[in-house]
Protein backbone atom coordinates (compact mmCIF):
# COMPACT_ATOMS: atom_id res chain seq x y z
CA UNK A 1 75.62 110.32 90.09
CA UNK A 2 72.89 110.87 92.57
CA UNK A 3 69.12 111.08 91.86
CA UNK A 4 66.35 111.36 93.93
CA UNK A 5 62.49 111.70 93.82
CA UNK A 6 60.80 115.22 94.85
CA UNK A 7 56.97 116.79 95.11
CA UNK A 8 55.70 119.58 92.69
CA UNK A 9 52.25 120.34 93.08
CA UNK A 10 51.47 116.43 94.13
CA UNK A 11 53.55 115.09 91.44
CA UNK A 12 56.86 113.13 91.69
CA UNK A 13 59.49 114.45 89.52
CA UNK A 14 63.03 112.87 88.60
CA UNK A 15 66.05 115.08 89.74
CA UNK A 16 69.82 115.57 89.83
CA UNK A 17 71.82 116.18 93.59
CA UNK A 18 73.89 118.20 93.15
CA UNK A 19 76.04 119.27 96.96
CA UNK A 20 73.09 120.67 98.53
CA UNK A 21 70.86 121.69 95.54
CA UNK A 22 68.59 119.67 93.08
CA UNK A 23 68.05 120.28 89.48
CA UNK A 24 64.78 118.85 88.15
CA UNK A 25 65.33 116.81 84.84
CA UNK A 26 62.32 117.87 82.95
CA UNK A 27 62.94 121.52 83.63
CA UNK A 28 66.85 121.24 82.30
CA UNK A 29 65.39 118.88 79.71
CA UNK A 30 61.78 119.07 78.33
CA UNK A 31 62.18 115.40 76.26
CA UNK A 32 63.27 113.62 79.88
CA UNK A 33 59.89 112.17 81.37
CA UNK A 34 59.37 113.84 84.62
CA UNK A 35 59.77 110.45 87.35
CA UNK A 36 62.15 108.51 87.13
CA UNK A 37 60.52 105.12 86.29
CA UNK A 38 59.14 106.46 82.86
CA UNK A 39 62.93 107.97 82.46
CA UNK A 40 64.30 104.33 83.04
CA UNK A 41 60.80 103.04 80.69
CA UNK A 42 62.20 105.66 77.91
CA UNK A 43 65.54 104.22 77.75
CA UNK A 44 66.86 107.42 78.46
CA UNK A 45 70.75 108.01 79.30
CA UNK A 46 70.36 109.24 82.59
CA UNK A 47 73.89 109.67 82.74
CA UNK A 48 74.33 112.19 79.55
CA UNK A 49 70.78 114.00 80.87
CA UNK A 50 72.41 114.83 84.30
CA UNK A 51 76.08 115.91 82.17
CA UNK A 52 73.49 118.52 79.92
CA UNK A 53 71.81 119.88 83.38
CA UNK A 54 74.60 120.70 85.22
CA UNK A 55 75.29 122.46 82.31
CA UNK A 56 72.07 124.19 82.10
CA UNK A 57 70.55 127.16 83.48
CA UNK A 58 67.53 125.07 85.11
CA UNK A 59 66.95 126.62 88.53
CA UNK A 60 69.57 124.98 91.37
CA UNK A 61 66.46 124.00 94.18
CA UNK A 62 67.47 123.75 98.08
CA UNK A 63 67.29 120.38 99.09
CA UNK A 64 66.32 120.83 102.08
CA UNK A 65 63.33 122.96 101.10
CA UNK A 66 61.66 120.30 98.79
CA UNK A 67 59.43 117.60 99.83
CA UNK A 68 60.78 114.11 98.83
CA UNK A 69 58.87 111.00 97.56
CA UNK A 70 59.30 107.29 97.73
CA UNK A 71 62.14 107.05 95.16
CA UNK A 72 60.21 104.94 92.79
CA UNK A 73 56.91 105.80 93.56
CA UNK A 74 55.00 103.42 91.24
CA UNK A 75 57.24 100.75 90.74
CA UNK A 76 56.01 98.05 88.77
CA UNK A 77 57.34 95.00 90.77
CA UNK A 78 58.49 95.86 94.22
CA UNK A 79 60.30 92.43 94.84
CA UNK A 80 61.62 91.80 99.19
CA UNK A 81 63.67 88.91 99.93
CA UNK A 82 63.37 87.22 103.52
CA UNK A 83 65.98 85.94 105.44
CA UNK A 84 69.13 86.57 103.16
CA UNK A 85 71.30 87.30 105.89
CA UNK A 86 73.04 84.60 107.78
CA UNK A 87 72.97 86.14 111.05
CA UNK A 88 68.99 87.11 110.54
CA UNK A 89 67.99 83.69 109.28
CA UNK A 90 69.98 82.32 112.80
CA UNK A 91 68.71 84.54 114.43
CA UNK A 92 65.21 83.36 113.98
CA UNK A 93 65.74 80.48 114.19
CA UNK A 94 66.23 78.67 110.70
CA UNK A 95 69.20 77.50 108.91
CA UNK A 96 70.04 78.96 105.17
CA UNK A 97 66.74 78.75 103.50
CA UNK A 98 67.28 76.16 99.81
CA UNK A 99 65.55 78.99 97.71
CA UNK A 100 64.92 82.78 98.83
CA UNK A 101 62.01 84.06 100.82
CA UNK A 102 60.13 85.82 97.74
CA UNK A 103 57.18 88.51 98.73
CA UNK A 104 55.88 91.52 97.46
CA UNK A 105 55.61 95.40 98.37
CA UNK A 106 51.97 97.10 97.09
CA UNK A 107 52.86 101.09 96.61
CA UNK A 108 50.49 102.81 99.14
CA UNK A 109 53.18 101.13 101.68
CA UNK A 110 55.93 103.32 100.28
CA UNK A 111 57.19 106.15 102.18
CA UNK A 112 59.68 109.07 101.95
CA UNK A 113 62.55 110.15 103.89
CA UNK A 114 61.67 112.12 106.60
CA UNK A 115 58.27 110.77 106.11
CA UNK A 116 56.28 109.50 109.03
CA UNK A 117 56.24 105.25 109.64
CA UNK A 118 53.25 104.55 111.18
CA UNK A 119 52.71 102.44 114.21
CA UNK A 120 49.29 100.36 113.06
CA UNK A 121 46.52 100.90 115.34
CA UNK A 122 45.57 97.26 115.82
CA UNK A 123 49.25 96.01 116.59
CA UNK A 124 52.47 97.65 118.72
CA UNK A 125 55.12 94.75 117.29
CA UNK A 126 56.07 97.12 114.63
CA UNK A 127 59.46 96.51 113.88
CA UNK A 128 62.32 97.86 112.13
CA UNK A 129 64.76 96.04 109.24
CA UNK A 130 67.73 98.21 107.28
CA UNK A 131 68.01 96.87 103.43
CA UNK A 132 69.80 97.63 100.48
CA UNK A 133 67.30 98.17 97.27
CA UNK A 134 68.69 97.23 93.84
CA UNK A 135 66.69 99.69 91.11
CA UNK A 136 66.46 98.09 87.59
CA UNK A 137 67.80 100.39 84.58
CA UNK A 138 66.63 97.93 81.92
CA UNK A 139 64.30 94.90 81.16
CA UNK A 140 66.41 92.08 82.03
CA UNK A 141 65.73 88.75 79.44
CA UNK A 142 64.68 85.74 80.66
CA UNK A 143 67.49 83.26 82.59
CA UNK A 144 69.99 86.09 82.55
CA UNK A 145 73.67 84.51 83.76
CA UNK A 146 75.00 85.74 87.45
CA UNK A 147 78.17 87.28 85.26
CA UNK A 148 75.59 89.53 82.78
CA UNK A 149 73.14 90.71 86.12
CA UNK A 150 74.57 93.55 87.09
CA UNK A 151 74.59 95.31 83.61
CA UNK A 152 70.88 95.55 84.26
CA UNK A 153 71.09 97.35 87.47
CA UNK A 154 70.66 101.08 87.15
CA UNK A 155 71.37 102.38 90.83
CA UNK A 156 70.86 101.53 94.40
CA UNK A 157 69.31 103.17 97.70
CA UNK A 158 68.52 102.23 101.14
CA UNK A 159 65.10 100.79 102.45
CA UNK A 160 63.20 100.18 106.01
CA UNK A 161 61.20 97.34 105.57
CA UNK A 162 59.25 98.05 108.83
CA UNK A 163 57.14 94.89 109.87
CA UNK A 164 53.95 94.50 111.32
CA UNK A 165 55.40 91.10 113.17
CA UNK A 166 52.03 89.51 114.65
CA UNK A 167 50.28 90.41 111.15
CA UNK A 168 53.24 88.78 109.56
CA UNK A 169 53.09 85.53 111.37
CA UNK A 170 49.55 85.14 111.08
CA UNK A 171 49.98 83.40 107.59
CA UNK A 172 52.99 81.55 106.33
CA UNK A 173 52.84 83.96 103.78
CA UNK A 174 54.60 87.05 105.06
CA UNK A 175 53.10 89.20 103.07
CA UNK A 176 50.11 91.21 104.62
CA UNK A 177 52.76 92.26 107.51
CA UNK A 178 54.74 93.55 105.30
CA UNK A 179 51.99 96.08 103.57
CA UNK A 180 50.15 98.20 106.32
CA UNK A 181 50.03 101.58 104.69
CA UNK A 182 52.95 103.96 105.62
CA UNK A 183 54.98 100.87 106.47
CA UNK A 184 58.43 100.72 103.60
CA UNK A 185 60.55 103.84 103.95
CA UNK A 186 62.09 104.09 100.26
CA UNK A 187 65.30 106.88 99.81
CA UNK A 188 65.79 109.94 99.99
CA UNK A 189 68.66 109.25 96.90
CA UNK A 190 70.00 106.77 94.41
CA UNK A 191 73.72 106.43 93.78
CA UNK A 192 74.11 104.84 90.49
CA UNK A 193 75.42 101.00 90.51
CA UNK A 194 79.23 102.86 88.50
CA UNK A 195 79.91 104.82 91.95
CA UNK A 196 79.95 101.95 94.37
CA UNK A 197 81.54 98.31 94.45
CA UNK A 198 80.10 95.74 91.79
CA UNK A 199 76.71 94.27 93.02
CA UNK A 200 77.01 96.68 96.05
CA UNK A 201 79.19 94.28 97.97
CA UNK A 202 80.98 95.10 101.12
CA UNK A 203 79.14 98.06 102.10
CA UNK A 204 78.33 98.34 105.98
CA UNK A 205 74.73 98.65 106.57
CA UNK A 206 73.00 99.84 109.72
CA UNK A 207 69.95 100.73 111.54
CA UNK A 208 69.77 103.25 114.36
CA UNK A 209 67.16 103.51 116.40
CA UNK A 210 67.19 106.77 118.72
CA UNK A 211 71.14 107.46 118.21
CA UNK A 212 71.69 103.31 118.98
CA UNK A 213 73.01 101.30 116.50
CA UNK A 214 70.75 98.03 116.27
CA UNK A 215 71.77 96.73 113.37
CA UNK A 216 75.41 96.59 112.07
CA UNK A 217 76.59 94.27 109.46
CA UNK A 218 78.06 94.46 105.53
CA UNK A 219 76.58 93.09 102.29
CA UNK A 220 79.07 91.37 101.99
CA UNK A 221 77.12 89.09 104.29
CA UNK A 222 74.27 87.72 102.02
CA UNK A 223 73.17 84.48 101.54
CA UNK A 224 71.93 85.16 97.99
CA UNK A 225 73.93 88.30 96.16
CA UNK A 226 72.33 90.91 94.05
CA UNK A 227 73.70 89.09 90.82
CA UNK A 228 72.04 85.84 92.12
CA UNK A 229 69.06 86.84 93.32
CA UNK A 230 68.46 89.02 89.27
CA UNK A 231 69.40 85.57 87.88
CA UNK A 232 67.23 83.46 90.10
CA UNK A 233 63.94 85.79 89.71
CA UNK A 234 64.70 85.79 85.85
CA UNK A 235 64.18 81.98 85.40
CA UNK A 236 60.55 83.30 86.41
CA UNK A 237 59.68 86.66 85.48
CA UNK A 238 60.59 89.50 83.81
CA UNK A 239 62.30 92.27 85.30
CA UNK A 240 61.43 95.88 83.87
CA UNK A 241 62.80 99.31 84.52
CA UNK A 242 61.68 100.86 87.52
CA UNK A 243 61.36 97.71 89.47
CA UNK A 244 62.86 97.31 92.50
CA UNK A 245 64.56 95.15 94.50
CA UNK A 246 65.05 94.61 98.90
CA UNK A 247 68.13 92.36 99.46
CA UNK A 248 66.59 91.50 102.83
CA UNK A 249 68.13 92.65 106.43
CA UNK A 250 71.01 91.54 108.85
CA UNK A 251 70.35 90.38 112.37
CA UNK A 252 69.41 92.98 115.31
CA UNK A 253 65.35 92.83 114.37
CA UNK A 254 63.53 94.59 117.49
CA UNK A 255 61.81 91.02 117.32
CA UNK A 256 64.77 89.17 118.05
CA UNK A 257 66.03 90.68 121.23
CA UNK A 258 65.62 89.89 124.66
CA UNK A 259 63.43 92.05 125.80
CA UNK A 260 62.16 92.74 122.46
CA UNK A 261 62.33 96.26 120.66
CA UNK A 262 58.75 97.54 118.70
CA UNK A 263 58.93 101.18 117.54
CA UNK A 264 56.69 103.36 119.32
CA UNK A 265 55.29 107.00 118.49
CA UNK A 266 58.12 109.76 119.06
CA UNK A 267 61.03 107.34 117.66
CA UNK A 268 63.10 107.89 114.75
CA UNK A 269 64.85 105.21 112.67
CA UNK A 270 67.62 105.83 110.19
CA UNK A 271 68.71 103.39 107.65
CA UNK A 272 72.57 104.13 106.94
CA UNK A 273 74.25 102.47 104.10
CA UNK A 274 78.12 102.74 103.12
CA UNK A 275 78.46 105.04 100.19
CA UNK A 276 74.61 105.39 99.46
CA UNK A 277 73.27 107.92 102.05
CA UNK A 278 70.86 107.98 105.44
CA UNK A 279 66.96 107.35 105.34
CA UNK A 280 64.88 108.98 107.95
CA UNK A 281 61.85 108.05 109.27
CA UNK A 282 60.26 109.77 112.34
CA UNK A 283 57.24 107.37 113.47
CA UNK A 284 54.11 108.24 114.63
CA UNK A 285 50.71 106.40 115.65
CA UNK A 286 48.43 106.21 113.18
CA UNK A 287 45.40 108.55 113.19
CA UNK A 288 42.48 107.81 114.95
């Protein structure tokens, strides 16, 4: 099943791909909350709700006539991991960190597909990094095993955790690079966690920067795996539905390379992922 995140009059709303078209949950289904992290919040069964509208006589929309929104616009906990590559922790320099490289996305940083990234007035490093983001389906207990993790994972999409790098490195805590406005493209679907390979592993990820490839690698290749990294953040907190996860990105980092790469105005990035889909994000300056 694939979901995704669209505007109606300035509201996000929860729907259903189907080919080409969309069907809006709440229309097909009054009692479904409209966005899809008061869906997951409900404890609804996506899964029978999208059987019933493909069965119903809600209006098909054309997908490519709708706008699209972050795909959890409001998450509660938007939770990035550093450096969980081995090539992108070499890379830069470092061996296998002891513990993941915990920060934190604020949601005016979020961004849709086909959405503009925006190049920061007051720095040019802006920089590109293809993820894989793990969407919880259900409040996960406290010290949850590695072998029960992945029943608590709903779905998963792609993500551009563009960074601000001179922001980032101004503090040894990464996270004000990581939050200039307009800055985390988030989308355009989720493919939920029964259509691809448990915990998402083996899928080839990629970033593209003006039709060249800059980043090619596979999940496979993460230090800390999806089921890990739910049962290392559960010894601390608790993980609710909606929140969201960024599994951190491979090496190839526009920061990395010799001469370095920094998105500019006038490029476009795509985030491809193996069975999940393509994120687009045109970038622009921002406004004056």
């Amino acid at each position: 099943m694939k979901l995704t995140t669209y505007l109606r009059d300035g509201q996000a709303r929860l729907g259903l791909i189907e080919g080409d078209n969309l069907i809006d949950f709440n229309d097909a289904q009054p009692q479904v909350p409209a966005d899809m992290r008061a869906a997951l919040e409900a404890g609804v069964d996506l899964q029978a709700a999208a059987r019933a509208a493909h069965e119903s006589t809600a209006a098909r929309l054309a997908l490519d006539t709708v706008t699209l929104a972050p795909l959890v616009p409001e998450p509660g906990k938007f939770i990035c991991l550093g450096l969980n590559y081995f090539d992108h922790a070499k890379e830069g320099g470092r061996e296998k960190p002891d513990y993941p490289w915990f920060f934190f996305r604020g949601k005016s940083s979020l961004l849709a597909d086909q959405e503009p990234g925006r190049v920061p007035k007051i720095s040019s490093k802006f920089d590109y990094e293809a993820e894989l983001a793990v969407i919880i389906g259900r409040s996960v207990p406290r010290h949850v095993s590695q072998q029960e993790a992945l029943d608590y994972v709903f779905g998963y999409s792609c993500f551009n955790d563009m960074s601000v790098r001179d922001y980032q490195k101004r503090t040894p805590q990464w996270t004000i690079g990581k939050n200039f406005d307009a800055t985390g493209g988030f989308g355009p679907v989720l493919v939920t966690a029964d259509e691809l390979p448990q915990g998402a592993v083996g899928l080839n990820i990629q970033c593209v920067l003006n039709g060249e490839v800059m980043q090619n690698a596979t999940t496979s290749d993460m230090i800390w795996s999806v089921a890990e990294t739910i049962s290392l953040l559960s010894e601390c907190l608790t993980l609710e539905p909606g929140d969201v996860i960024a599994m951190g990105t491979p090496a190839g980092v526009g920061q990395a390379r010799t001469p370095q790469v920094w998105m500019k105005e006038g490029d476009t990035v795509e985030i491809r992922i193996e069975g999940i889909g393509t994120l687009t994000n045109p970038i622009l300056a921002e406004a004056v």
